[in-house]
Protein backbone atom coordinates (compact mmCIF):
# COMPACT_ATOMS: atom_id res chain seq x y z
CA UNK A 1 156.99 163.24 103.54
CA UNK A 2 156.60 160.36 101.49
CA UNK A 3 159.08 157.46 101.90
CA UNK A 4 161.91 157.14 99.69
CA UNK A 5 160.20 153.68 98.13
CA UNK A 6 156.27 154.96 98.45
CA UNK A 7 154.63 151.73 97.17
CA UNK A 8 155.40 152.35 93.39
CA UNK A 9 156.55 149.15 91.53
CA UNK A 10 158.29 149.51 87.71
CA UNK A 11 157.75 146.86 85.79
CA UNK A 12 160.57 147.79 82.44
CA UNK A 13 158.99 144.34 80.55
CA UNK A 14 155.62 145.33 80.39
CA UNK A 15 155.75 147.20 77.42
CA UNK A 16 154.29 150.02 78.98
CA UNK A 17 155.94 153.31 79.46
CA UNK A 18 157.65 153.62 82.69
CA UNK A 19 156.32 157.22 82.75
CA UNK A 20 153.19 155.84 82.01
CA UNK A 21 153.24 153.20 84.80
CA UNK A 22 154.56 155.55 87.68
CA UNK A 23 151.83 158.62 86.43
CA UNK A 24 148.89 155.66 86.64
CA UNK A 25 150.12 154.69 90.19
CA UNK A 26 150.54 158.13 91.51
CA UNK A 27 147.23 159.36 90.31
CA UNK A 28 145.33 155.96 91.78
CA UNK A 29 147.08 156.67 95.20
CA UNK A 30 145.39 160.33 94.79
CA UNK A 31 142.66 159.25 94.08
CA UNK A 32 141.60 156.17 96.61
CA UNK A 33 143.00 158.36 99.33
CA UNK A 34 146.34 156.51 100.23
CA UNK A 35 148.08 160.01 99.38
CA UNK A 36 146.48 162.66 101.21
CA UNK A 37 146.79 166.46 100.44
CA UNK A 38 149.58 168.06 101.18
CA UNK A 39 152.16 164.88 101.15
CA UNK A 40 155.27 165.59 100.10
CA UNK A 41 156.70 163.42 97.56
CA UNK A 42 160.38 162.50 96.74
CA UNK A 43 162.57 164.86 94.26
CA UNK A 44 162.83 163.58 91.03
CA UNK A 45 166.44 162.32 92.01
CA UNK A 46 165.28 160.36 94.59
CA UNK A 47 162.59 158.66 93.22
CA UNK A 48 164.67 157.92 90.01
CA UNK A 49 167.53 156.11 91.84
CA UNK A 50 164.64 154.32 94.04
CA UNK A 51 163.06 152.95 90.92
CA UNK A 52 165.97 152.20 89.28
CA UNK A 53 164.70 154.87 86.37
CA UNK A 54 165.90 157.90 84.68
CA UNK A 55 165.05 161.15 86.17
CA UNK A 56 163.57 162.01 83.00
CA UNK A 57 161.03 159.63 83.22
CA UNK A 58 160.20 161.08 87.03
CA UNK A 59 160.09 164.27 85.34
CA UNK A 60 157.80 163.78 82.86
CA UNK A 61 154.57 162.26 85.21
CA UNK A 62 155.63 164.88 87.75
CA UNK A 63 154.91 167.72 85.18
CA UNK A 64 152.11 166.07 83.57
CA UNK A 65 150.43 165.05 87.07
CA UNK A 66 151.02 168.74 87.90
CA UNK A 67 149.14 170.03 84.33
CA UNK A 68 146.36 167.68 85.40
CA UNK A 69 145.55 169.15 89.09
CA UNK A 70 146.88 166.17 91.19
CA UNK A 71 150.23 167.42 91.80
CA UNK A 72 151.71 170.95 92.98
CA UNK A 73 155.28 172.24 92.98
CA UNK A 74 156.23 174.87 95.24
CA UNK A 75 159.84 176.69 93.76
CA UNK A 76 161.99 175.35 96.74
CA UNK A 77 160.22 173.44 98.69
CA UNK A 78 159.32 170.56 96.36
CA UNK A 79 156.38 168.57 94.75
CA UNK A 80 153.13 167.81 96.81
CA UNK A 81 149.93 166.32 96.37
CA UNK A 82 147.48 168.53 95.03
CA UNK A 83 144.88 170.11 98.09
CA UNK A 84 141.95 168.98 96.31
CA UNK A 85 141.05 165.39 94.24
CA UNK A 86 140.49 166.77 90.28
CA UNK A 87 137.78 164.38 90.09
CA UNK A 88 136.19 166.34 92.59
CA UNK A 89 137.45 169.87 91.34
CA UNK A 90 136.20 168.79 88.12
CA UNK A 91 132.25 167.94 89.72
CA UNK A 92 132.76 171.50 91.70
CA UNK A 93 133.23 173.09 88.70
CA UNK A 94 130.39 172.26 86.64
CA UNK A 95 128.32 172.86 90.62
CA UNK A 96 129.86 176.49 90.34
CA UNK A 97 128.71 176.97 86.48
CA UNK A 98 125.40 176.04 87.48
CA UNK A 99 125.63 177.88 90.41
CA UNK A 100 126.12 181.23 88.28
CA UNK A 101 123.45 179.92 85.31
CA UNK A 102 121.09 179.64 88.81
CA UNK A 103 122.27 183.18 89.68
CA UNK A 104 121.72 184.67 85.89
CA UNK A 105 118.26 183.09 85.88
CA UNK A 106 117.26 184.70 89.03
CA UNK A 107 118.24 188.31 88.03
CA UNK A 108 116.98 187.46 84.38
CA UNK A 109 113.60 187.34 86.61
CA UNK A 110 114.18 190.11 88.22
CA UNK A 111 114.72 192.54 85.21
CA UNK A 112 111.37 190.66 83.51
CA UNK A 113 112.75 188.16 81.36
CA UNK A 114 111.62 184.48 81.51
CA UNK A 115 113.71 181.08 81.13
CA UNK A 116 113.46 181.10 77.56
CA UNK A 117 114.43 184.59 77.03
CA UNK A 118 117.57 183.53 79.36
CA UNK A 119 118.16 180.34 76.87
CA UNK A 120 117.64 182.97 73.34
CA UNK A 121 120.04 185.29 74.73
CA UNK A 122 122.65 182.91 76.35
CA UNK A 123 122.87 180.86 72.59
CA UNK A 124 122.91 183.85 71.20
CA UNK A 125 125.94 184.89 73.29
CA UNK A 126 127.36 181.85 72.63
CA UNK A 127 127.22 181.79 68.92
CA UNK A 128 129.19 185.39 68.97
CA UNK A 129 131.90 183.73 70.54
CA UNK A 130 132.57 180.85 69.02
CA UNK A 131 131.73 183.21 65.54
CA UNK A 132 134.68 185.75 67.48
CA UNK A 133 136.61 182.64 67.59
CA UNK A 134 136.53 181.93 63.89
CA UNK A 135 137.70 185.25 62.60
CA UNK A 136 140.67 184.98 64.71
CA UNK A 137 144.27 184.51 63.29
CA UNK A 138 147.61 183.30 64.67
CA UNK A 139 151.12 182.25 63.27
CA UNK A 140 151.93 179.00 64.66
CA UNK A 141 155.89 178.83 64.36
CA UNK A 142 157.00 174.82 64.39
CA UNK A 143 160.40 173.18 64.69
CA UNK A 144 159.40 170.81 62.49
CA UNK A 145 156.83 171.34 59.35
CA UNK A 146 155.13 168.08 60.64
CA UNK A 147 153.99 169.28 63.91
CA UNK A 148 152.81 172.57 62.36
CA UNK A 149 150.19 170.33 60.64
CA UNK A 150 149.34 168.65 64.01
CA UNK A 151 149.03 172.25 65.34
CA UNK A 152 146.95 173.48 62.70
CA UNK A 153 144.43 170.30 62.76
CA UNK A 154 143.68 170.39 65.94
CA UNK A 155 142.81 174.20 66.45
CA UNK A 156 141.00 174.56 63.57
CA UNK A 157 138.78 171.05 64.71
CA UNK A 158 137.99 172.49 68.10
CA UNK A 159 138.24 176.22 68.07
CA UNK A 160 137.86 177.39 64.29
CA UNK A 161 140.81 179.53 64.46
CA UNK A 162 142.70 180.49 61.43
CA UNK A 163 146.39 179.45 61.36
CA UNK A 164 149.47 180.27 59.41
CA UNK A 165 152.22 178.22 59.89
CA UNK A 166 155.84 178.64 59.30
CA UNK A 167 159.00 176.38 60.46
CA UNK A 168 161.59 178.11 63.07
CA UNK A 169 164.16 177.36 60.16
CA UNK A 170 162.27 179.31 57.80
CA UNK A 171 161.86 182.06 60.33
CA UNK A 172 165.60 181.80 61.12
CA UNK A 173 166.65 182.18 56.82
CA UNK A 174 164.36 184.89 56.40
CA UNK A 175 163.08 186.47 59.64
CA UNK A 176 162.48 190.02 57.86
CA UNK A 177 159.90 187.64 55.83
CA UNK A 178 158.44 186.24 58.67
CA UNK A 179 158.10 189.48 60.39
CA UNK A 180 156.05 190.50 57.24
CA UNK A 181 153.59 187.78 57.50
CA UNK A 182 153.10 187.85 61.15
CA UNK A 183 152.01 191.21 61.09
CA UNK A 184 148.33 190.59 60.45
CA UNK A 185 147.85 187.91 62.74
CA UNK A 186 146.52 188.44 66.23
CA UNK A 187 148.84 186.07 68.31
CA UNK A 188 152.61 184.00 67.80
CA UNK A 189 152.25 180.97 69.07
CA UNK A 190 155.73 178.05 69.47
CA UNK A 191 156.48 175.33 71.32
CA UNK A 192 157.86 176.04 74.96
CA UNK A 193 161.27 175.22 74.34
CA UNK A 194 161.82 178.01 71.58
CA UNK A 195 159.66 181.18 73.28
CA UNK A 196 163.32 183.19 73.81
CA UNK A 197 163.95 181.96 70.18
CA UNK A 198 161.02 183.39 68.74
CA UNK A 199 160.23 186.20 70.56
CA UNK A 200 164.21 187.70 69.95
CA UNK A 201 163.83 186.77 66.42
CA UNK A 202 159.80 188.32 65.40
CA UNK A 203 159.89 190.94 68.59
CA UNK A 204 159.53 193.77 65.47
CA UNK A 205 156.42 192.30 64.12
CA UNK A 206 155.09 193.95 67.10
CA UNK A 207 153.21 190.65 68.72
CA UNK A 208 153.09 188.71 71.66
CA UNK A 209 154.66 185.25 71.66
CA UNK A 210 153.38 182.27 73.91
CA UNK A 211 154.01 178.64 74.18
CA UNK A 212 152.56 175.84 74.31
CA UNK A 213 153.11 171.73 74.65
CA UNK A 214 153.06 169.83 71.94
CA UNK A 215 153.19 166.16 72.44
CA UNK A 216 153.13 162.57 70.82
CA UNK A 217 150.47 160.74 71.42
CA UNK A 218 149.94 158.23 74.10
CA UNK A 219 148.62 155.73 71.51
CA UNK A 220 151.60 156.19 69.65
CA UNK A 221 154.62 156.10 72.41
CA UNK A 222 152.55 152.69 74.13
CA UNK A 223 153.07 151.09 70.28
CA UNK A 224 156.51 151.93 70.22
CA UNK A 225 157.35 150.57 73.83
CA UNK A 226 155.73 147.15 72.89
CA UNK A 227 158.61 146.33 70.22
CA UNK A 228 160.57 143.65 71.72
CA UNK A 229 164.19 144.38 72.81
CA UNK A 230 167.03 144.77 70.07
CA UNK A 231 164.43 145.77 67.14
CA UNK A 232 164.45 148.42 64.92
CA UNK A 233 162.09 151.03 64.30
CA UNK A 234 162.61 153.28 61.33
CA UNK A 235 161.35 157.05 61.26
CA UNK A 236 160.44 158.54 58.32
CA UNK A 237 159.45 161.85 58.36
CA UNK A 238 160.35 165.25 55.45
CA UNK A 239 162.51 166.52 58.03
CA UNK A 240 165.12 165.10 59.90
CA UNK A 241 164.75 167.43 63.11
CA UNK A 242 161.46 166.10 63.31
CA UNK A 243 162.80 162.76 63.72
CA UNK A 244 165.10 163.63 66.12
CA UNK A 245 162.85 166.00 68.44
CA UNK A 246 160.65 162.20 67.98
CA UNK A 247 163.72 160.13 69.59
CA UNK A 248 164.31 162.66 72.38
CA UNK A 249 160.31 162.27 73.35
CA UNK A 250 161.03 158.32 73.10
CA UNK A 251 163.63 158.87 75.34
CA UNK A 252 161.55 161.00 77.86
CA UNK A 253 159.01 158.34 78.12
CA UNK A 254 161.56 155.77 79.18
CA UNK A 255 161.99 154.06 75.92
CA UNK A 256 165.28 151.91 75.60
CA UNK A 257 166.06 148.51 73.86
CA UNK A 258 165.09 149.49 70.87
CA UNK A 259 167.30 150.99 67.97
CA UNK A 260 165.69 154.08 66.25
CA UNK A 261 166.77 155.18 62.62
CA UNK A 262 165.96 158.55 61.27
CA UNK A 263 165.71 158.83 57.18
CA UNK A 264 163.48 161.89 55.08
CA UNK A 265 164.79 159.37 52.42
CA UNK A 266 162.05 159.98 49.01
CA UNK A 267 163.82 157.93 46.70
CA UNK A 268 163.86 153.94 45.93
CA UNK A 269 166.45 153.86 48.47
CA UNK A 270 164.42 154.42 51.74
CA UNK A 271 162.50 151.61 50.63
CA UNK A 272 165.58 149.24 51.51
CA UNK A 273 165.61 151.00 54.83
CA UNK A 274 162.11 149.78 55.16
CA UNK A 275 163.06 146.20 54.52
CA UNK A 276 165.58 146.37 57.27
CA UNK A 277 163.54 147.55 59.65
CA UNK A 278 160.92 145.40 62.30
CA UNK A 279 158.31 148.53 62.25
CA UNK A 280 158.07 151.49 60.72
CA UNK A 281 157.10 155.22 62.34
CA UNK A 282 156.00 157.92 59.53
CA UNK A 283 154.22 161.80 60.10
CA UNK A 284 151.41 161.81 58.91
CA UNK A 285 152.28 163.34 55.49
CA UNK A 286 153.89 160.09 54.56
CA UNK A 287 151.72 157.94 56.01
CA UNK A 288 149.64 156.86 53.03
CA UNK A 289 153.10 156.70 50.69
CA UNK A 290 154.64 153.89 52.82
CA UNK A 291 151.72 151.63 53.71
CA UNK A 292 151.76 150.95 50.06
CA UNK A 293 155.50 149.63 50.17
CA UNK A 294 155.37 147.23 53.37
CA UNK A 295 153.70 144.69 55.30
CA UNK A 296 155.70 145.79 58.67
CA UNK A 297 153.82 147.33 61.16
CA UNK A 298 153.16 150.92 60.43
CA UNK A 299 153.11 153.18 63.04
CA UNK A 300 151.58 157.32 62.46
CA UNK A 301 153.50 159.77 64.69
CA UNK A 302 150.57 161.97 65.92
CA UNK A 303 151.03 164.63 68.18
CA UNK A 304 148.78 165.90 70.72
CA UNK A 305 148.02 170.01 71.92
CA UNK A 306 147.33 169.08 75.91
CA UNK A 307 144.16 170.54 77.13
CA UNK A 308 145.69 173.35 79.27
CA UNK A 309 147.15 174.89 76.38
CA UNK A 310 143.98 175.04 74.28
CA UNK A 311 142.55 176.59 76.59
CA UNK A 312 145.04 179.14 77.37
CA UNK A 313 144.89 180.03 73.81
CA UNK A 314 141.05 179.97 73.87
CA UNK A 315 140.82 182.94 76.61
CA UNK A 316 143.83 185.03 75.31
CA UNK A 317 142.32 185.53 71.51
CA UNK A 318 139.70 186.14 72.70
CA UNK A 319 140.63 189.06 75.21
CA UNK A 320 143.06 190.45 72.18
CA UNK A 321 140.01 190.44 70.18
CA UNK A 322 138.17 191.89 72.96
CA UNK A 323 140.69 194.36 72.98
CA UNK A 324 140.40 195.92 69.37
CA UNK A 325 137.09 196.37 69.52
């Protein structure tokens, strides 16, 4: 097992994260070897009152070490390192693709085709998919409007689907509505935190309901951690819950110090509230609107889909689509 103090070092005046900082130095002990396979690390608990951190922040490069193949958590035993490097994994995985293109070419041959028969038909195949893709729909249901935009941009950008959106306060006012308009879409998709939510609410529209992790930004949490100590930072956003789901992800990635203000203020007044403030953090729907009434630091609240889940919802349209055929 790994000591109780394993060599990690939190430095809370960086300006860095401190869920950034310990994720960075777990995955370069992975990586150069100093953690070998199967090493058991401390609990969360542990390694919190070590550092002198929250457990949250623990928590949150456990689970995203885990998404990204380095770590492994076994339901009662605890959290490992991973049995294989995913720098490796990732190199054996393009060997294995090419391993099966290798295999494909070789039967091609077999059956009388040549390489560029094998290239015509594989593009072809391709282009069917990605064309499957695009006539897919899904209801994405937010708890904010704002992230249903994030949502919505970034599917559309990389997989073409088609998205309606709805907020889980609109679904909660009028679910017989909702129910309505989810019926001709192919797949319900919310964040993880609101699945039982969803699902008890829409369960007559007859669809299945997944989740997936929605995020801010990197770029945008490392911005907010380099304010100095006692200043303010101002959200504006068109809905207050997003502001506050905002403060709890500032909180997750160790944030302190730093007083945070939440206002879906329209009027003249916000603009005071501006004044007031060392730096402002708007959605993206407002972002244009208030860089035209300051000259403190603006700061866009973007949120990220992690790769795992577009993926996930890559291979499941696609085998409901597969389906109905």
């Amino acid at each position: 097992m790994a000591a109780n103090n394993p060599g990690l070092l939190i430095n809370p005046k960086s300006g860095i994260p401190l869920y950034v900082q310990l994720k960075s130095q777990i995955k370069h002990f992975i990586s150069a070897g100093v953690w070998e396979p199967g090493l058991k690390l401390p609990t969360e608990r542990e390694l919190a009152e070590t550092l002198g951190v929250s457990r949250n922040t623990v928590s949150t490069a456990y689970k995203e070490l885990e998404a990204e193949g380095f770590l492994v958590s076994l339901q009662g035993r605890g959290t490992f390192v991973a049995g294989e490097n995913p720098d490796k994994k990732k190199t054996s995985r393009k060997e294995r693709l090419l391993r099966i293109i290798d295999l494909a070419l070789e039967e091609a041959a077999e059956l009388g085709f040549n390489p560029d028969d094998f290239l015509a038909f594989a593009v072809s195949r391709a282009r069917e998919q990605k064309e499957l893709l695009s006539t897919l729909r899904l209801a994405f249901v937010a708890p904010a409007s704002e992230e249903a935009v994030y949502f919505k941009e970034e599917l559309l950008s990389e997989a073409g689907v088609q998205v309606l959106s709805c907020s889980l306060a609109e679904v909660r006012e009028r679910p017989d509505e909702a129910r309505r308009r989810c019926r001709g879409v192919d797949l319900i998709v919310t964040t993880l935190g609101e699945v039982e939510e969803v699902e008890r609410l829409l369960r007559p529209a007859g669809k299945p309901v997944v989740g997936v992790s929605l995020e801010l930004e990197l770029g945008t949490i490392v911005r907010i951690a380099r304010m100095p100590t006692g200043s303010t930072l101002l959200l504006l956003c068109s809905e207050e819950v997003f502001g506050e789901r905002v403060k709890d992800s500032l909180q997750n990635a160790g944030i302190s110090g730093i007083r945070v203000q939440v206002s879906t203020d329209k009027g003249e007044g916000f603009k005071n509230l501006i004044d007031e403030a060392d730096a402002v953090a708007v959605s993206i729907d407002r972002l244009v609107e208030v860089k035209k009434l300051t000259t403190r630091e603006v700061i866009p609240l973007r949120y990220r889909l992690d790769a795992g889940s577009l993926n996930m919802l890559r291979c499941l349209l696609l085998d409901l689509k597969k389906r109905d055929r």
